[in-house]
Protein backbone atom coordinates (compact mmCIF):
# COMPACT_ATOMS: atom_id res chain seq x y z
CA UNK A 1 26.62 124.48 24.51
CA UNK A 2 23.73 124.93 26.57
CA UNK A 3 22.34 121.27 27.87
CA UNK A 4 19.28 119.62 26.67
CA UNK A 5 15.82 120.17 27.84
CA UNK A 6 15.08 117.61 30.64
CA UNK A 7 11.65 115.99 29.39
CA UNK A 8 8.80 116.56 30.66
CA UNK A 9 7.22 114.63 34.30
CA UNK A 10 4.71 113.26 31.95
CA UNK A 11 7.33 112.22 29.02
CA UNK A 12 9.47 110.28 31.78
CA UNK A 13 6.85 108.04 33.35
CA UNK A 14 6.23 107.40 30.19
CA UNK A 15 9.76 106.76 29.67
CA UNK A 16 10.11 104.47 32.59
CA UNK A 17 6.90 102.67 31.94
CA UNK A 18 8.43 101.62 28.29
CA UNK A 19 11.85 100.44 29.92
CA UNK A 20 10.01 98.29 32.48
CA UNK A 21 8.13 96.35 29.88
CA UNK A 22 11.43 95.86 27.51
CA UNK A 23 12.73 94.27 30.72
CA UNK A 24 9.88 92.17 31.78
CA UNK A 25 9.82 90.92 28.25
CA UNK A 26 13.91 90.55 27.67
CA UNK A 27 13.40 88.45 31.42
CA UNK A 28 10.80 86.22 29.90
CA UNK A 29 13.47 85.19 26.72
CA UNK A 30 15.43 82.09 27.24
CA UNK A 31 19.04 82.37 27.83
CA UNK A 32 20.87 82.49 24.38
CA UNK A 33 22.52 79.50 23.22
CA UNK A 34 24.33 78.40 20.69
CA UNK A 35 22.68 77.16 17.23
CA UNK A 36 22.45 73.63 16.65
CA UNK A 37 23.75 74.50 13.24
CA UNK A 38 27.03 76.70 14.51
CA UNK A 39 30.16 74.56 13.73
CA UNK A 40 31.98 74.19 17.26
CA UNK A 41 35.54 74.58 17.92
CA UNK A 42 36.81 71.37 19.64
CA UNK A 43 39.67 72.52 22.34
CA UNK A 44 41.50 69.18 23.76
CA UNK A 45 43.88 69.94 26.92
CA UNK A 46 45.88 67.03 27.87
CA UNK A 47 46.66 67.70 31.25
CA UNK A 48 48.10 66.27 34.19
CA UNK A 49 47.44 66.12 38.31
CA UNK A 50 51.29 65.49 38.85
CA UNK A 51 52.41 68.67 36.61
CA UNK A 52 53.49 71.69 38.28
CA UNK A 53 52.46 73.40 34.80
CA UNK A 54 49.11 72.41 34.59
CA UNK A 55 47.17 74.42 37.01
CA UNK A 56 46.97 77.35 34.77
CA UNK A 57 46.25 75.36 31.78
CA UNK A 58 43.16 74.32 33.72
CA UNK A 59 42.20 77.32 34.65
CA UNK A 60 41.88 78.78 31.07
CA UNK A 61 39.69 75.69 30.43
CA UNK A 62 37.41 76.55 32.49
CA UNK A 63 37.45 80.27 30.70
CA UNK A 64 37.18 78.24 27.59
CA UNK A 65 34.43 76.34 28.41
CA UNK A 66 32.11 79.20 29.25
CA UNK A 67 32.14 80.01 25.11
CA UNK A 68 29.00 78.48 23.54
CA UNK A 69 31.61 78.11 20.24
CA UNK A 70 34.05 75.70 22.04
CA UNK A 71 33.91 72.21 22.77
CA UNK A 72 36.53 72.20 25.91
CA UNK A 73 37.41 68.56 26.91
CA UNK A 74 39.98 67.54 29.43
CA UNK A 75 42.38 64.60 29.02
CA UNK A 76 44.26 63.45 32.09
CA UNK A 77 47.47 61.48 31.12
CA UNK A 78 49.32 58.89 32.96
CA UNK A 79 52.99 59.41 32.56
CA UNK A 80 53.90 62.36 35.23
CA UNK A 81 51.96 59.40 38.11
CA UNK A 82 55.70 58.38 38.89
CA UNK A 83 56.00 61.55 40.26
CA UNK A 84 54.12 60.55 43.77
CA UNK A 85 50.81 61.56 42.60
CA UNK A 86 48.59 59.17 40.42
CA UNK A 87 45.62 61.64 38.60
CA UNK A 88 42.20 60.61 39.73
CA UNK A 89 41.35 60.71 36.07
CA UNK A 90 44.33 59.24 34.29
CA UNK A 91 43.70 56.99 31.62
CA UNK A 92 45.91 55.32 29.35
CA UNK A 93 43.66 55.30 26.37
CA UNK A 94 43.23 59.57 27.22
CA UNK A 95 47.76 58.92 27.06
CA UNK A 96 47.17 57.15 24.27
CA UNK A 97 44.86 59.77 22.43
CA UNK A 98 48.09 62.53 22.76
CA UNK A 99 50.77 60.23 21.35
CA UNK A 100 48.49 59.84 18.50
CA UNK A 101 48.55 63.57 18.14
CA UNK A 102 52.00 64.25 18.17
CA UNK A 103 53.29 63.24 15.11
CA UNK A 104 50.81 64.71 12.60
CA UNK A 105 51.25 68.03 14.55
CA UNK A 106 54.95 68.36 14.37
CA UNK A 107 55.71 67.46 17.69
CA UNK A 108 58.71 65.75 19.49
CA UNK A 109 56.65 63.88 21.82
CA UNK A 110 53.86 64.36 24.60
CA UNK A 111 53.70 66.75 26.82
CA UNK A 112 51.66 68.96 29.23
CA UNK A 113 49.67 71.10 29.64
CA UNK A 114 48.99 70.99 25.88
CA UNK A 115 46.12 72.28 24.33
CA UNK A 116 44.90 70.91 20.40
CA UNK A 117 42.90 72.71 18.71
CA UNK A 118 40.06 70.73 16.24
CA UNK A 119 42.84 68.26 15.86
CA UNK A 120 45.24 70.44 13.33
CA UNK A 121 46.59 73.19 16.10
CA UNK A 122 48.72 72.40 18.99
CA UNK A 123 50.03 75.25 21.57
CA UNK A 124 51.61 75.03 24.83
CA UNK A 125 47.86 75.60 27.58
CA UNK A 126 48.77 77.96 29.82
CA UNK A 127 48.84 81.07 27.74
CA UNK A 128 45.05 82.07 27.01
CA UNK A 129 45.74 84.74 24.42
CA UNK A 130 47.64 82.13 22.44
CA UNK A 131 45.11 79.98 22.60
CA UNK A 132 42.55 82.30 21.75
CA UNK A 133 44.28 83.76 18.88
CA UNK A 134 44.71 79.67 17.58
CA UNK A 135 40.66 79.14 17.91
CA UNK A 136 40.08 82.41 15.52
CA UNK A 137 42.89 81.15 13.28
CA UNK A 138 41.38 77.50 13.21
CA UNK A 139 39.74 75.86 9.78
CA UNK A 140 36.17 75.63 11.05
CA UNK A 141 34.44 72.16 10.94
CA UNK A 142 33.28 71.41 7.46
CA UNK A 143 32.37 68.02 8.15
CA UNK A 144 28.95 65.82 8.32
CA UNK A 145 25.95 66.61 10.36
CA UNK A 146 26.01 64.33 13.48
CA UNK A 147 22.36 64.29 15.27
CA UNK A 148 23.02 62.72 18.88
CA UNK A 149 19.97 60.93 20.62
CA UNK A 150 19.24 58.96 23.16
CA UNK A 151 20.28 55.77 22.09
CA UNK A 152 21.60 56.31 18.77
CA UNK A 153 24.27 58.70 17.15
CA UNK A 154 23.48 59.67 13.33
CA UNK A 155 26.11 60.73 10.87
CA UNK A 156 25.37 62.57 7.68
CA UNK A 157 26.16 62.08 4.14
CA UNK A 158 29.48 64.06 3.35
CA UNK A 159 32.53 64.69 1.40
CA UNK A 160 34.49 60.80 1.37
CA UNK A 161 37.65 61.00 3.52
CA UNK A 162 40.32 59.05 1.63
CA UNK A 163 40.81 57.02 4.84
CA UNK A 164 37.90 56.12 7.20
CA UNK A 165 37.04 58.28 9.68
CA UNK A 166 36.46 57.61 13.29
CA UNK A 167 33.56 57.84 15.31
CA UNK A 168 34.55 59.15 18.64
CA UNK A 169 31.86 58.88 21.76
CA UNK A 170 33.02 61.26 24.95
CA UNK A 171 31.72 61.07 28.08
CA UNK A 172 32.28 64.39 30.21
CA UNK A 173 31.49 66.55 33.49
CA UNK A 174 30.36 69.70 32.47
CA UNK A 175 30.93 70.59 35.71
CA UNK A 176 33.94 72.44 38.08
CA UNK A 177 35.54 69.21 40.08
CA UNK A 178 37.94 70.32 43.09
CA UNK A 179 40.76 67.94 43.33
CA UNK A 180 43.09 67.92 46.57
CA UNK A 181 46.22 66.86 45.74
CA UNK A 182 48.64 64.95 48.96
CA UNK A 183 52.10 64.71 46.84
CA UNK A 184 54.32 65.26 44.03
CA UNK A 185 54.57 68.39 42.53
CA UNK A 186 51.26 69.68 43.01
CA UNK A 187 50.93 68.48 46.85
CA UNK A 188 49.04 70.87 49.44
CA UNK A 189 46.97 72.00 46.39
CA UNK A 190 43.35 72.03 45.81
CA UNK A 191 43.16 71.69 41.22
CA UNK A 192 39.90 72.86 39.98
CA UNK A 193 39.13 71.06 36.68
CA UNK A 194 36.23 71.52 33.88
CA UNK A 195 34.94 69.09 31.08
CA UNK A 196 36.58 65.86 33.22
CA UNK A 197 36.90 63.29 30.27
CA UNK A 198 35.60 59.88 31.84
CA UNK A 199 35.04 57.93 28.75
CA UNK A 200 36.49 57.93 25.31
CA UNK A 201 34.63 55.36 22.90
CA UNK A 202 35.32 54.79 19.31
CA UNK A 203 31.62 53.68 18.09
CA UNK A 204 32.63 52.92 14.15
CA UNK A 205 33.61 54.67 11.33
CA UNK A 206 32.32 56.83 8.32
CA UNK A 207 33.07 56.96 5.14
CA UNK A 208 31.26 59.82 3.45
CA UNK A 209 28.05 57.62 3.94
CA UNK A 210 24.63 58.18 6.05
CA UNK A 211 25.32 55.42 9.52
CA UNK A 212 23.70 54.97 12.71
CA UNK A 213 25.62 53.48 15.10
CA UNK A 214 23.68 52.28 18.60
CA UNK A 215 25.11 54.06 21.98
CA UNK A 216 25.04 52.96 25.19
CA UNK A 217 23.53 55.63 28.23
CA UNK A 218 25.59 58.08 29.53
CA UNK A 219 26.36 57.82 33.48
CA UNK A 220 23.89 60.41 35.21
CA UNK A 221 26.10 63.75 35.87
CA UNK A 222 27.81 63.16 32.57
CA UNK A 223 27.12 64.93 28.86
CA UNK A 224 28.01 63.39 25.88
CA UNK A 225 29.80 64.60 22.96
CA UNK A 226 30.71 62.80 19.29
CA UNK A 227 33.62 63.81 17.25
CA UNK A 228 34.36 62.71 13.49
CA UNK A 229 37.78 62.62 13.17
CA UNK A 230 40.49 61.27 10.88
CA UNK A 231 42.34 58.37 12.02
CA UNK A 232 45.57 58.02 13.95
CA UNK A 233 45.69 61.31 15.10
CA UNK A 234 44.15 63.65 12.32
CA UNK A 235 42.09 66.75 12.10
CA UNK A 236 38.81 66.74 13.20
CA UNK A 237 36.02 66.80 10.96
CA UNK A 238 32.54 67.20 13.11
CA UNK A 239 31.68 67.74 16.84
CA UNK A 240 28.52 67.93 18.60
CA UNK A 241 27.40 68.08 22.22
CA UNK A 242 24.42 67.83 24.41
């Protein structure tokens, strides 16, 4: 098959002219971003400094977190510090969070690196495609709208839970934190960690009803996040994040 005429000297300046100006003009676009109206999928990895495990959970975090769909937040737990290393970001109401989980998702008790997914899903972190293949399979977020200002966090009317819900505040790095670790199990090794959870806050509840709850400010380096969420360890209802 004989090969197509090459166009004309003329045709390609033309050509090339037209390309540089879909260029300029794709340059001048802001980035894309996710719609304030896409329902996220909230990704909790409970995760531990002192766990020999944990490293690649961490890691596919940080992979997570790069998806404008997923809400990636990291938990550090307290109960592997007996181990020689106490986690720089250990807290025991972050501890406190997982053993609330475990029961409502079928699980024997705590442990890490586990990854729960909008509250209803839990799988073991450090397998990717796993947890990939949980976030497709996930009910999305049918819950209120939650508007997030300055001062003041805004819940929508909705569907009435039969219990309460929650109103969680979380205060997180969005940003890649390099931890050196000097003992236990993890000792000679630098952890990179994503979506550092610094502050967990319950502001109120909701009960199908419009409320707006005050908020304090968030520490400068810090983004904030608010998640609806069924009491004592249940499902997830609405997230949103700055």
């Amino acid at each position: 098959m004989p090969a197509p005429p090459r166009p004309a000297p003329r045709a390609r300046l033309l050509h090339a002219a037209a390309l540089m100006v879909a260029l300029a003009t794709t340059a001048a676009l802001p980035a894309a971003a996710a719609p304030q109206s896409q329902r996220l999928t909230v990704v909790e990895l409970f995760t531990s400094q002192g766990c020999s495990s944990c490293p690649p959970a961490d890691a596919n975090l940080i992979a997570l977190s790069r998806r404008p769909d997923v809400l990636a937040l990291s938990f550090s737990v307290t109960y592997w510090d007996h181990l020689g290393w106490r986690d720089t970001f250990g807290k025991p109401e972050f501890t406190r969070r997982q053993y609330a989980y475990e029961p409502q998702l079928g699980e024997r008790g705590p442990f890490t690196p586990q990854m729960v997914v909008n509250g209803r899903i839990s799988r073991v972190g450090f397998n990717l495609a796993e947890i990939e293949r949980a976030i497709s399979g996930a009910p999305a977020l049918s819950g209120p709208d939650i508007t997030l200002g300055p001062r003041e966090v805004s819940i929508g009317r909705g569907a009435a839970p039969t219990t309460e819900a929650d109103i969680w505040l979380v205060a997180y790095d969005p940003n890649v934190v390099e931890v050196p670790v000097r003992r236990g199990e993890n000792s000679g090794r630098t952890l990179p960690h994503v979506r550092v959870v610094y502050r967990l806050e319950r502001l109120g509840g909701w009960d199908g009803k419009p409320v707006h709850i005050a908020r304090s400010e968030t520490p400068p380096g810090l983004l904030t996040a608010v998640l609806v969420q069924l009491p004592s360890g249940g499902p997830i209802l609405s997230a949103m994040t700055e």
